[in-house]
Protein backbone atom coordinates (compact mmCIF):
# COMPACT_ATOMS: atom_id res chain seq x y z
CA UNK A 1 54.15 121.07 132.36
CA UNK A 2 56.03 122.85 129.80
CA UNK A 3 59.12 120.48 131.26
CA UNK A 4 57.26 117.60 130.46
CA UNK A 5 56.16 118.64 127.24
CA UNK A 6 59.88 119.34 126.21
CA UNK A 7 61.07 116.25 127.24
CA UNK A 8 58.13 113.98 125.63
CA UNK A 9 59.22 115.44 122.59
CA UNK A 10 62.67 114.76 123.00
CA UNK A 11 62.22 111.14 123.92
CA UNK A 12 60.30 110.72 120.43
CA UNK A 13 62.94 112.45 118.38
CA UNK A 14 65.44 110.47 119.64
CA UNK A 15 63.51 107.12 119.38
CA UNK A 16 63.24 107.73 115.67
CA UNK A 17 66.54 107.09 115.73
CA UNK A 18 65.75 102.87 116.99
CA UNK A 19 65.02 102.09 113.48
CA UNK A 20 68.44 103.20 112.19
CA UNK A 21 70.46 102.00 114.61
CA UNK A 22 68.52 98.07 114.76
CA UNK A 23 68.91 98.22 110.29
CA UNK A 24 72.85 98.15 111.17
CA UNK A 25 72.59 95.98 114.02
CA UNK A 26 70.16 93.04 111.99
CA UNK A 27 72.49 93.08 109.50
CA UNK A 28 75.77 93.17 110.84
CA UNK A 29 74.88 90.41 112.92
CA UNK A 30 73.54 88.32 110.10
CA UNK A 31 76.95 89.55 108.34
CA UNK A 32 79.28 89.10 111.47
CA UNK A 33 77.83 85.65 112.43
CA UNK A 34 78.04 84.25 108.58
CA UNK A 35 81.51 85.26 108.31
CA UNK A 36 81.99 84.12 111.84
CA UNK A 37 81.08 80.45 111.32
CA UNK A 38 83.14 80.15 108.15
CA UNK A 39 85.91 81.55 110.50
CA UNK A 40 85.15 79.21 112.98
CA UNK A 41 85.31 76.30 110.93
CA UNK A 42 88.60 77.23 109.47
CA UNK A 43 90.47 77.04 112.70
CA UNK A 44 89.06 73.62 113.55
CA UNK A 45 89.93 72.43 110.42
CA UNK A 46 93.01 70.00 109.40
CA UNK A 47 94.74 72.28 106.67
CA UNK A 48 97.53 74.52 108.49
CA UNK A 49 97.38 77.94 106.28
CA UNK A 50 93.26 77.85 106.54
CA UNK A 51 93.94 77.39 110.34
CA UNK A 52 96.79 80.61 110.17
CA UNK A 53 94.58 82.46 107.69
CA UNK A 54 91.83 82.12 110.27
CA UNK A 55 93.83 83.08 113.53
CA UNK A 56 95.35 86.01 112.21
CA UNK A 57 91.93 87.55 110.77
CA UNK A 58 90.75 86.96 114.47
CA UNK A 59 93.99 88.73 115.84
CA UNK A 60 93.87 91.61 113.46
CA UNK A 61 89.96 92.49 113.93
CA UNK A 62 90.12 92.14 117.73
CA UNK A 63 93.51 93.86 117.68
CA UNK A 64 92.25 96.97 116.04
CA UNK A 65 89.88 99.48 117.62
CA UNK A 66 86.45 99.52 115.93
CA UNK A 67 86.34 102.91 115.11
CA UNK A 68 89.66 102.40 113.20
CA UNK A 69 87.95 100.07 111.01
CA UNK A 70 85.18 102.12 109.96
CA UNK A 71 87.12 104.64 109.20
CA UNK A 72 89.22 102.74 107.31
CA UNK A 73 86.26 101.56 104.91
CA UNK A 74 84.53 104.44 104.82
CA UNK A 75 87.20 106.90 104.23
CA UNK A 76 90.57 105.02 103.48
CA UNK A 77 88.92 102.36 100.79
CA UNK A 78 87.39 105.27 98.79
CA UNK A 79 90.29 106.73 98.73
CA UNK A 80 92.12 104.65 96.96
CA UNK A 81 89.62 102.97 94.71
CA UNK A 82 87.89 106.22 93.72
CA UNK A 83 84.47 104.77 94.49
CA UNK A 84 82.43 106.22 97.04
CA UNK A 85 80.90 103.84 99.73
CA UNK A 86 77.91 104.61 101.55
CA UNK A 87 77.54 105.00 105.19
CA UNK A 88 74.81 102.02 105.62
CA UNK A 89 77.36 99.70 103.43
CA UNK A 90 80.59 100.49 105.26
CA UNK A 91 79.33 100.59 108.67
CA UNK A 92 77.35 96.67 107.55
CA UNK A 93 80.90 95.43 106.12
CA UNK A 94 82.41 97.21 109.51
CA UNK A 95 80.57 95.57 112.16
CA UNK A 96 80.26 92.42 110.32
CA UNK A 97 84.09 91.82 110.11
CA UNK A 98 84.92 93.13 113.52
CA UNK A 99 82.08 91.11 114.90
CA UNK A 100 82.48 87.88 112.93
CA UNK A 101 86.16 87.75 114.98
CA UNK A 102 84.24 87.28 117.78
CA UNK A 103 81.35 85.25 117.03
CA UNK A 104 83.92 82.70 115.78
CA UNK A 105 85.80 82.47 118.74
CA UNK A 106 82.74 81.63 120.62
CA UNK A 107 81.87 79.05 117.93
CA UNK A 108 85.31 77.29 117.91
CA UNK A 109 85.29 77.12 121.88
CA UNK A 110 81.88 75.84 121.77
CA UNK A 111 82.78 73.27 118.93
CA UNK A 112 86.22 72.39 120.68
CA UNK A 113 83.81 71.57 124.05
CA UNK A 114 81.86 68.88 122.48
CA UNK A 115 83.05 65.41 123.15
CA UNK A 116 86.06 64.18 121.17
CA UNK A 117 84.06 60.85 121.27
CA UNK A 118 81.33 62.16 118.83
CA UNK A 119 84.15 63.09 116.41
CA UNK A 120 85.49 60.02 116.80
CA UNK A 121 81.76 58.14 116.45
CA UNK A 122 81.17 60.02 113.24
CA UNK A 123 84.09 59.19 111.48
CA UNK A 124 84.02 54.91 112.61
CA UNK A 125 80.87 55.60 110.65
CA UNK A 126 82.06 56.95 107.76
CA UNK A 127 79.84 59.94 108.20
CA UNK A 128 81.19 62.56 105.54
CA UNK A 129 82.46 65.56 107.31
CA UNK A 130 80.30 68.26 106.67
CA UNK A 131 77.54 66.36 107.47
CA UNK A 132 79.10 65.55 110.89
CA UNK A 133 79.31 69.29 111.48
CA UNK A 134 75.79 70.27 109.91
CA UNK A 135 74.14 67.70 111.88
CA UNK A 136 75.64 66.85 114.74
CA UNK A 137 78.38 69.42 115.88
CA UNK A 138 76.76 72.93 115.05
CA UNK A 139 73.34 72.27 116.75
CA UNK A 140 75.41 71.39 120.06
CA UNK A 141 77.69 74.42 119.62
CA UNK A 142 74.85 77.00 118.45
CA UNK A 143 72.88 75.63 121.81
CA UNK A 144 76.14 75.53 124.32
CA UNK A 145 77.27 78.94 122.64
CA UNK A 146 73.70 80.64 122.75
CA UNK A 147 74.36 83.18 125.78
CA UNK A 148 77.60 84.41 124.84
CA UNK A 149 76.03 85.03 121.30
CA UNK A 150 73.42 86.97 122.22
CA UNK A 151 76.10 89.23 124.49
CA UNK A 152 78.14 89.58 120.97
CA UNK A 153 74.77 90.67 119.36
CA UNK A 154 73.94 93.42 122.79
CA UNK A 155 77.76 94.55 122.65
CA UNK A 156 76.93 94.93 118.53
CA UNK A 157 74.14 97.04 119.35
CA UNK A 158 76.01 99.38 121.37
CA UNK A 159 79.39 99.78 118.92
CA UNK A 160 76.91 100.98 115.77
CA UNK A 161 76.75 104.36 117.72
CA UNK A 162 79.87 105.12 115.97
CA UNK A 163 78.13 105.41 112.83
CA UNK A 164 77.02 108.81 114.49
CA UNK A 165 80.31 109.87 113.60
CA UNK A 166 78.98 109.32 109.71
CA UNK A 167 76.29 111.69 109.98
CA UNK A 168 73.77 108.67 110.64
CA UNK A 169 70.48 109.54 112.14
CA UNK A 170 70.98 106.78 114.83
CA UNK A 171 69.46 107.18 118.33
CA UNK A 172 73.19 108.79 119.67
CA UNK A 173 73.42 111.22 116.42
CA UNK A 174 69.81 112.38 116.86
CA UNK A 175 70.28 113.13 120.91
CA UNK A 176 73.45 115.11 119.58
CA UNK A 177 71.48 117.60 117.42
CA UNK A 178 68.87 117.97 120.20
CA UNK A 179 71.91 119.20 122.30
CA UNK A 180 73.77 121.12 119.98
CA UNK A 181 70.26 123.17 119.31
CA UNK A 182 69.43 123.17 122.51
CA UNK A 183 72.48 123.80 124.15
CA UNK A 184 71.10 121.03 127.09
CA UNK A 185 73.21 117.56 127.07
CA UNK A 186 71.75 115.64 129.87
CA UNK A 187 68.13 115.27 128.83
CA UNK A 188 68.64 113.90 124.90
CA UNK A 189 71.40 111.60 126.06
CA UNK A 190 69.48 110.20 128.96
CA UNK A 191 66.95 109.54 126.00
CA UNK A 192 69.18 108.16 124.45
CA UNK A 193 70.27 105.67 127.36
CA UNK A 194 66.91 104.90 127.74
CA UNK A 195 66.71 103.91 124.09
CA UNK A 196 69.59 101.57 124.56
CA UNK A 197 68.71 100.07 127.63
CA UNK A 198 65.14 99.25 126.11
CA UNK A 199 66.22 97.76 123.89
CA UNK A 200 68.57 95.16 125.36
CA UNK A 201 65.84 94.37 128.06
CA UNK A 202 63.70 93.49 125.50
CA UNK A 203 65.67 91.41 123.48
CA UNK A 204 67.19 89.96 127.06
CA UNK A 205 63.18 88.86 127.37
CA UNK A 206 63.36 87.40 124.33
CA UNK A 207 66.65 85.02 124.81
CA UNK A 208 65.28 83.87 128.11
CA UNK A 209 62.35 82.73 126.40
CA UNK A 210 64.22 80.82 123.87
CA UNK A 211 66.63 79.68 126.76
CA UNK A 212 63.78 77.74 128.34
CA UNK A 213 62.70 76.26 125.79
CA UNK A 214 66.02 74.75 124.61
CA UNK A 215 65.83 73.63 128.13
CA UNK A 216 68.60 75.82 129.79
CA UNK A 217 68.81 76.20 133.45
CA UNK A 218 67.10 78.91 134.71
CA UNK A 219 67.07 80.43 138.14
């Protein structure tokens, strides 16, 4: 019983940690799929340098290991500009950059897969550009792209444990100070796991809810 006990309140220490680490991931999706699009766009459009500028951002942040780049704007930034960042800010500006690199490669394959004829249909009627993309390319991309989206958004989820390693009271940082007190590792992290994996099933449920009715396939 007293096993039990322990362990319920474990579990709830460690869940208070959900509400930290779902603030980063909201917003450095919101962030990473903003600066994603723009991305996107940029290396399907007609100007060269945009088109380089683009690539090599997309190079660089998938080039680089994650925890490189936090540590290089919360640590290395301040450092030389004097001003001091918080952890919620450069772990946001973080994942949002690292996961905008992805997002817009998914966008630009899913933009590149739509019939050349539409592009071609647009433009014999003199449909302005950005309303080409606005109305007619993005929905098609956003819908083809959907799945692989939502796996940038679980795989998101999963990197902001690293902001444990800014003193963060995330789910992973909060099943670390059971087990540093404690001097037990298994329990708190298996809480932690659990957390996780919650999580993703539940916002799995979700997507194949909005799968079906966007008409997708489903087994």
């Amino acid at each position: 019983m007293e096993t039990i006990t322990h362990l319920i309140s474990v579990f709830e220490f460690v869940l208070k940690g959900v509400t930290v680490t779902l603030e980063y991931t909201v917003l450095s999706a919101i962030g990473g799929f903003l600066i994603g699009l723009l991305i996107a766009l940029m290396n399907v459009g007609s100007r060269p340098g945009v088109r380089t500028f683009a690539r090599i951002y997309t190079s660089i942040f998938r080039g680089t290991p994650m925890l490189l780049q936090l540590s290089i704007v919360y640590f290395g930034i301040p450092s030389l500009t004097a001003y001091k960042i918080s952890p919620l800010l450069a772990g946001v500006i973080a994942f949002s950059l690292n996961s905008a690199a992805y997002v817009a490669e998914v966008l630009r394959a899913g933009i590149q897969a739509i019939d050349v004829g539409q592009f071609e249909a647009s433009n014999a009627l003199n449909i302005p550009r950005f309303l080409m993309m606005k109305d007619i390319i993005l929905p098609q991309a956003f819908r083809n792209t959907l799945p692989a989206l939502v796996n940038e958004v679980i795989n998101l989820l999963k990197e902001t444990a690293l902001i444990s390693t800014l003193g963060e009271g995330d789910i992973i940082r909060r099943a670390q100070l059971i087990a540093a007190e404690t001097y037990t590792y298994f329990e708190p992290l298996m809480m932690a796991a659990l957390c996780y994996y919650g999580i993703v099933l539940l916002l799995s449920a979700c997507v194949r809810v909005l799968e079906r009715r966007l008409g997708y396939a489903t087994n």
